[in-house]
Structure formats: structure tokens, C-alpha cells
N, C-alpha and C. Protein backbone atom coordinates (compact mmCIF):
# COMPACT_ATOMS: atom_id res chain seq x y z
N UNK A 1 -102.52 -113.98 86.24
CA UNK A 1 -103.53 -112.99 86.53
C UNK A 1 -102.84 -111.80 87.19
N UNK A 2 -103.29 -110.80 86.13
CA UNK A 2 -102.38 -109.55 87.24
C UNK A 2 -103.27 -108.74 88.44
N UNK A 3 -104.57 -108.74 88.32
CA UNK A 3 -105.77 -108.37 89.06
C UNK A 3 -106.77 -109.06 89.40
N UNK A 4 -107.13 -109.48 90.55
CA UNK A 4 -108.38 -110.08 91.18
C UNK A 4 -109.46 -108.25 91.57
N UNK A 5 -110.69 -108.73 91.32
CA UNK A 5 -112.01 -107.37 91.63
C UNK A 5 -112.72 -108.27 92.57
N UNK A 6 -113.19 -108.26 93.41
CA UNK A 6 -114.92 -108.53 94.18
C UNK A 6 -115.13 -106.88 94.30
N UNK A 7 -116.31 -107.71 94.20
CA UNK A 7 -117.85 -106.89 94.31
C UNK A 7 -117.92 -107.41 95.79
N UNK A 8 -117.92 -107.11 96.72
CA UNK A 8 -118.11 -107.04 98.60
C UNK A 8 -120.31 -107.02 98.62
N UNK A 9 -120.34 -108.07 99.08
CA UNK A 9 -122.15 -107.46 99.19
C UNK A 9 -122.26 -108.24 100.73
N UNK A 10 -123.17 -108.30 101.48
CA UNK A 10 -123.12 -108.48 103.06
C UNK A 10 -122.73 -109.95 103.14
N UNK A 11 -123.79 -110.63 102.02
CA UNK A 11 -123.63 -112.32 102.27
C UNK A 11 -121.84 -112.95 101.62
N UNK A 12 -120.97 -112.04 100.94
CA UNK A 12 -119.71 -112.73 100.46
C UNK A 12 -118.81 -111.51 101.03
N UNK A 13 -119.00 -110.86 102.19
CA UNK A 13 -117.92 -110.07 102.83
C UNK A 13 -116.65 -110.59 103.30
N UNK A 14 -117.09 -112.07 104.15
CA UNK A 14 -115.74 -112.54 105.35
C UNK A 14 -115.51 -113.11 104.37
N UNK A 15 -115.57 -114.15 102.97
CA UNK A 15 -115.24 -114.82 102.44
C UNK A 15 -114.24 -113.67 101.26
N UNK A 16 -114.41 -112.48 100.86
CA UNK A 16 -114.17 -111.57 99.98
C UNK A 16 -112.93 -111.15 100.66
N UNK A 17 -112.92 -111.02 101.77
CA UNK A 17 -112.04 -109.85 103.06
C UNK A 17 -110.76 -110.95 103.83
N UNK A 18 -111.26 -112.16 104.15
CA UNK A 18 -110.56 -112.79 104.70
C UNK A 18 -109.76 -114.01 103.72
N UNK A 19 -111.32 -114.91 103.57
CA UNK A 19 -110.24 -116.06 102.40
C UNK A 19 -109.37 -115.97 101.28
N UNK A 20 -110.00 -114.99 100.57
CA UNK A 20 -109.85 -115.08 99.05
C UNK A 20 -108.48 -113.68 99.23
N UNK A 21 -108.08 -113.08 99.74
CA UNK A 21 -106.66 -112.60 99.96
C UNK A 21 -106.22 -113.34 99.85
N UNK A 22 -106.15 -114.55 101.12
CA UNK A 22 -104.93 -115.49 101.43
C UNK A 22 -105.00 -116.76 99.74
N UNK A 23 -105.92 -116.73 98.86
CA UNK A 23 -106.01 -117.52 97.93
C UNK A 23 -105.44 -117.19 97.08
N UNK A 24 -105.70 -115.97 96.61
CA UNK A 24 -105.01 -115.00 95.50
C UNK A 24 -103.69 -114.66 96.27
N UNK A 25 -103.05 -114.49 97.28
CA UNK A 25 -101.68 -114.16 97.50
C UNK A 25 -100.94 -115.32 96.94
N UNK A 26 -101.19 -116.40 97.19
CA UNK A 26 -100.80 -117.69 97.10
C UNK A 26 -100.76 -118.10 95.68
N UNK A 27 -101.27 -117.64 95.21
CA UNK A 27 -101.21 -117.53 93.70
C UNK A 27 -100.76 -116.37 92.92
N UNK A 28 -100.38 -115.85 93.38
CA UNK A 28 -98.82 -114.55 93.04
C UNK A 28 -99.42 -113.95 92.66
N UNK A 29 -101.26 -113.55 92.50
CA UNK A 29 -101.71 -112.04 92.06
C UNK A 29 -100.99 -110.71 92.59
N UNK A 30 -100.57 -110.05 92.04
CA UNK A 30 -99.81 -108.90 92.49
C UNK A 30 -100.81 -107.62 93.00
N UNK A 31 -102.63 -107.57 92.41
CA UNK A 31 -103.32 -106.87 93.21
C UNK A 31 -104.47 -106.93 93.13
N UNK A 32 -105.46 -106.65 94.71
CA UNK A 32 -106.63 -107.42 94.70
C UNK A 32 -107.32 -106.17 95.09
N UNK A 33 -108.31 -105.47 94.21
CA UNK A 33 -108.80 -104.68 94.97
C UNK A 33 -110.85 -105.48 95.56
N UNK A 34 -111.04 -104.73 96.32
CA UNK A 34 -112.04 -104.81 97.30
C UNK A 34 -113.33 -103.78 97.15
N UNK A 35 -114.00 -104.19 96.01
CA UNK A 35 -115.18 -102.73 96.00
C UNK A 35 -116.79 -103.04 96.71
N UNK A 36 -116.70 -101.98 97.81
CA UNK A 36 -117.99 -102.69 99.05
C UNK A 36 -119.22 -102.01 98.11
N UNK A 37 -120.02 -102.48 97.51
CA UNK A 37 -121.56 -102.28 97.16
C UNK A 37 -122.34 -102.04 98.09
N UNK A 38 -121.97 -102.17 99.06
CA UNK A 38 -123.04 -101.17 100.26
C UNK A 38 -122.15 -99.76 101.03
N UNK A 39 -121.22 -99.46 101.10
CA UNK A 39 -120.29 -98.84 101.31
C UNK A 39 -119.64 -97.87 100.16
N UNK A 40 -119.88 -98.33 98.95
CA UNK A 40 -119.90 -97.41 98.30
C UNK A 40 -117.81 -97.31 98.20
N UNK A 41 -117.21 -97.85 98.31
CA UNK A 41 -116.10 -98.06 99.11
C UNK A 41 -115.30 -99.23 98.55
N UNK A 42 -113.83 -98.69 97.63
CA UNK A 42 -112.75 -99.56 97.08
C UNK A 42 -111.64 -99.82 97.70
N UNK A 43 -111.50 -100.76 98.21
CA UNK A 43 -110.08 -101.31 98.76
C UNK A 43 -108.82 -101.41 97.98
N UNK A 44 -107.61 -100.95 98.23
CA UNK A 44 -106.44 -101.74 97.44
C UNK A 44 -105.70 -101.87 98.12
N UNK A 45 -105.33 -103.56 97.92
CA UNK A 45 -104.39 -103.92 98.03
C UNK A 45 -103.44 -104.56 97.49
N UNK A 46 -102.11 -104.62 97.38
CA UNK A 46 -101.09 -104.93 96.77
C UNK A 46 -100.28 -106.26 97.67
N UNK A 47 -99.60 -106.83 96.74
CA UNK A 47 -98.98 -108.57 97.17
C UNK A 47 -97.09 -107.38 97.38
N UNK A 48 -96.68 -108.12 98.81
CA UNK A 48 -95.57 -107.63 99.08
C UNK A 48 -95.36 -108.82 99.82
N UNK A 49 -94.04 -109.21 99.29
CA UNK A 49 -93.74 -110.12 100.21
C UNK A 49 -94.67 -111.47 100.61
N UNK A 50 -95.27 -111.93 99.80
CA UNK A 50 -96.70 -112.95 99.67
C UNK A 50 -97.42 -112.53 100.33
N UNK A 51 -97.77 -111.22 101.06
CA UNK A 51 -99.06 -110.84 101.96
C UNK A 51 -99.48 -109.59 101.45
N UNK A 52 -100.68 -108.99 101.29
CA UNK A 52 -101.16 -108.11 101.00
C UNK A 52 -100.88 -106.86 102.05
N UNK A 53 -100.82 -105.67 101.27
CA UNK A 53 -100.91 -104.73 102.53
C UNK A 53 -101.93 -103.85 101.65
N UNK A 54 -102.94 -102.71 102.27
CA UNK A 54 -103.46 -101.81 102.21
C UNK A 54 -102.56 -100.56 101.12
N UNK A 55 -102.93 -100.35 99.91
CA UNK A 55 -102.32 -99.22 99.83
C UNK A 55 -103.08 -97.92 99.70
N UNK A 56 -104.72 -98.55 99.41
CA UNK A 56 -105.67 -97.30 99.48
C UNK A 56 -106.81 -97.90 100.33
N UNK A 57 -107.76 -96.62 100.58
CA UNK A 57 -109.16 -96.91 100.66
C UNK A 57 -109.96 -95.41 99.84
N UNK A 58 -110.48 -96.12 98.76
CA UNK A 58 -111.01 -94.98 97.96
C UNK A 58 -112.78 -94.94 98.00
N UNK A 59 -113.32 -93.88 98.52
CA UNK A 59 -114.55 -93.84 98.86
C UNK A 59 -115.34 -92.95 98.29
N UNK A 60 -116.72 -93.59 97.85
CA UNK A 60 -117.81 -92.67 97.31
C UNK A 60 -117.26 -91.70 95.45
N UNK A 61 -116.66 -90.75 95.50
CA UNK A 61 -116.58 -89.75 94.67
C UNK A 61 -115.20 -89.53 94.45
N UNK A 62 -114.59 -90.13 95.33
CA UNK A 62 -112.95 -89.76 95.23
C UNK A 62 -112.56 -90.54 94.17
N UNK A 63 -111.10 -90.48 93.33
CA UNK A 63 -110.78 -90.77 92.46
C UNK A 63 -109.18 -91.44 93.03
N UNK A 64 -109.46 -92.55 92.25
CA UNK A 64 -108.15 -93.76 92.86
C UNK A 64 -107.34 -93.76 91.78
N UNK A 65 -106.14 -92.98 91.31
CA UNK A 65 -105.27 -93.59 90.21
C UNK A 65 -104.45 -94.71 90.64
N UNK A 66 -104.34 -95.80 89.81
CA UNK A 66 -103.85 -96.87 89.74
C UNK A 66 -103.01 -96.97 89.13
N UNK A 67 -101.77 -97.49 89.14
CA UNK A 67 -100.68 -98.00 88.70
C UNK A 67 -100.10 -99.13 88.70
N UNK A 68 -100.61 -100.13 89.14
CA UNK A 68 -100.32 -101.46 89.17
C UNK A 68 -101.59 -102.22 89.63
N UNK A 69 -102.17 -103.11 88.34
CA UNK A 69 -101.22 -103.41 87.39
C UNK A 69 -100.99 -102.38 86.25
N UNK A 70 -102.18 -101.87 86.27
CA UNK A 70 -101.76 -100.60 84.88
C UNK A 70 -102.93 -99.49 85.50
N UNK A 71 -102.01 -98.23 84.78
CA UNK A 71 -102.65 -96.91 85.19
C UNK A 71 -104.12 -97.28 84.48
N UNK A 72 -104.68 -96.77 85.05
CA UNK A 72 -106.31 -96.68 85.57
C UNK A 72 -106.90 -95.54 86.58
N UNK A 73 -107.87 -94.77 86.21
CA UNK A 73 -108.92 -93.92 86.99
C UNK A 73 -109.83 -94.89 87.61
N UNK A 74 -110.11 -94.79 88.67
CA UNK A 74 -111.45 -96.08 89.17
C UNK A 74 -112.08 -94.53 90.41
N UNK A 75 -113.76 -94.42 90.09
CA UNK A 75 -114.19 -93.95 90.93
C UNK A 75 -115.32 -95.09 91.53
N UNK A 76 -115.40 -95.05 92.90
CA UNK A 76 -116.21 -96.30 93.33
C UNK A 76 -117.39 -96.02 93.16
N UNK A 77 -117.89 -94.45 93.60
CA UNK A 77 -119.41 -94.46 93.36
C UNK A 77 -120.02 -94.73 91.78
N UNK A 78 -118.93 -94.21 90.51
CA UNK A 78 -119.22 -94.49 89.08
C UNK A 78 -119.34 -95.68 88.79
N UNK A 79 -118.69 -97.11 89.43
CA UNK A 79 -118.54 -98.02 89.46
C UNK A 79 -120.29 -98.67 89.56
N UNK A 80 -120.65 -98.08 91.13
CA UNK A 80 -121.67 -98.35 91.28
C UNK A 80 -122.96 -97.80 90.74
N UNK A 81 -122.65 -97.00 90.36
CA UNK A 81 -124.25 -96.33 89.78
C UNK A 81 -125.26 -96.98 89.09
N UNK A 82 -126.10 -97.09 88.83
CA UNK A 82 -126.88 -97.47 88.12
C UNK A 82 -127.10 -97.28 86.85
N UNK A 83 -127.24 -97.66 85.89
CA UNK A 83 -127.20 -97.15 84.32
C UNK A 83 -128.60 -97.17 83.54
């Protein structure tokens, strides 16, 4: 797996934020991003060294280019919108 996504909603936050890093590190995903549905708000993080570090926080309207695992545009609020 080269990418783990959650969807962050209030009731699977500590389990989204805390466990499931340390699950997916452990299993050599190389990147997990974090998109909060109430926050409006994408996390990335990247596997260094078996621990994740922060390499963005992309919010609302802003635009996150991605490069690992592959180039990608991700806007969080487009993500979320409604269709």
C-alpha cells in the first residue's frame, strides 16, 4: 500500500490521529494523509525512519501538491463539498 486516507469525523478522531499512524507505520505505508470533515482540514504525513512526521497541513481552499506517492492536486474543501 503506498497511501492510507481517513476521513477524521468527531467519533473516529483519537483512533484516526493516534492508533492507526502507529498501524500503518508498522506496515511500511510510506504516506498517511488525515482529512478532518469538520475542519475542513488535510493532514500529511510521511513514514521517515518508521515514524511519521508532518509535512503539511492543508486547509479549506488551499491547494496541496503531492508528490509522494504520486503527484496529485488535493483541495480539502473540494474534497468535501457536497455534490
Amino acid at each position: 500500500m503506498a497511501l492510507a486516507v481517513e476521513v477524521v469525523v468527531s467519533t473516529t478522531r483519537t483512533v484516526d490521529q493516534v492508533l492507526k499512524p502507529v498501524l500503518y507505520g508498522r506496515a511500511g505505508v510510506p504516506a498517511y494523509w488525515i482529512l478532518d470533515a469538520e475542519e475542513t482540514k488535510l493532514t500529511v504525513l510521511e513514514l521517515v525512519d518508521g515514524v511519521y512526521v508532518e509535512r503539511d497541513v492543508v486547509v479549506g481552499e488551499k491547494v496541496f501538491e503531492a508528490t509522494l506517492p504520486f503527484p496529485v492536486e488535493i483541495v480539502p474543501a473540494e474534497l468535501l463539498r457536497e455534490r
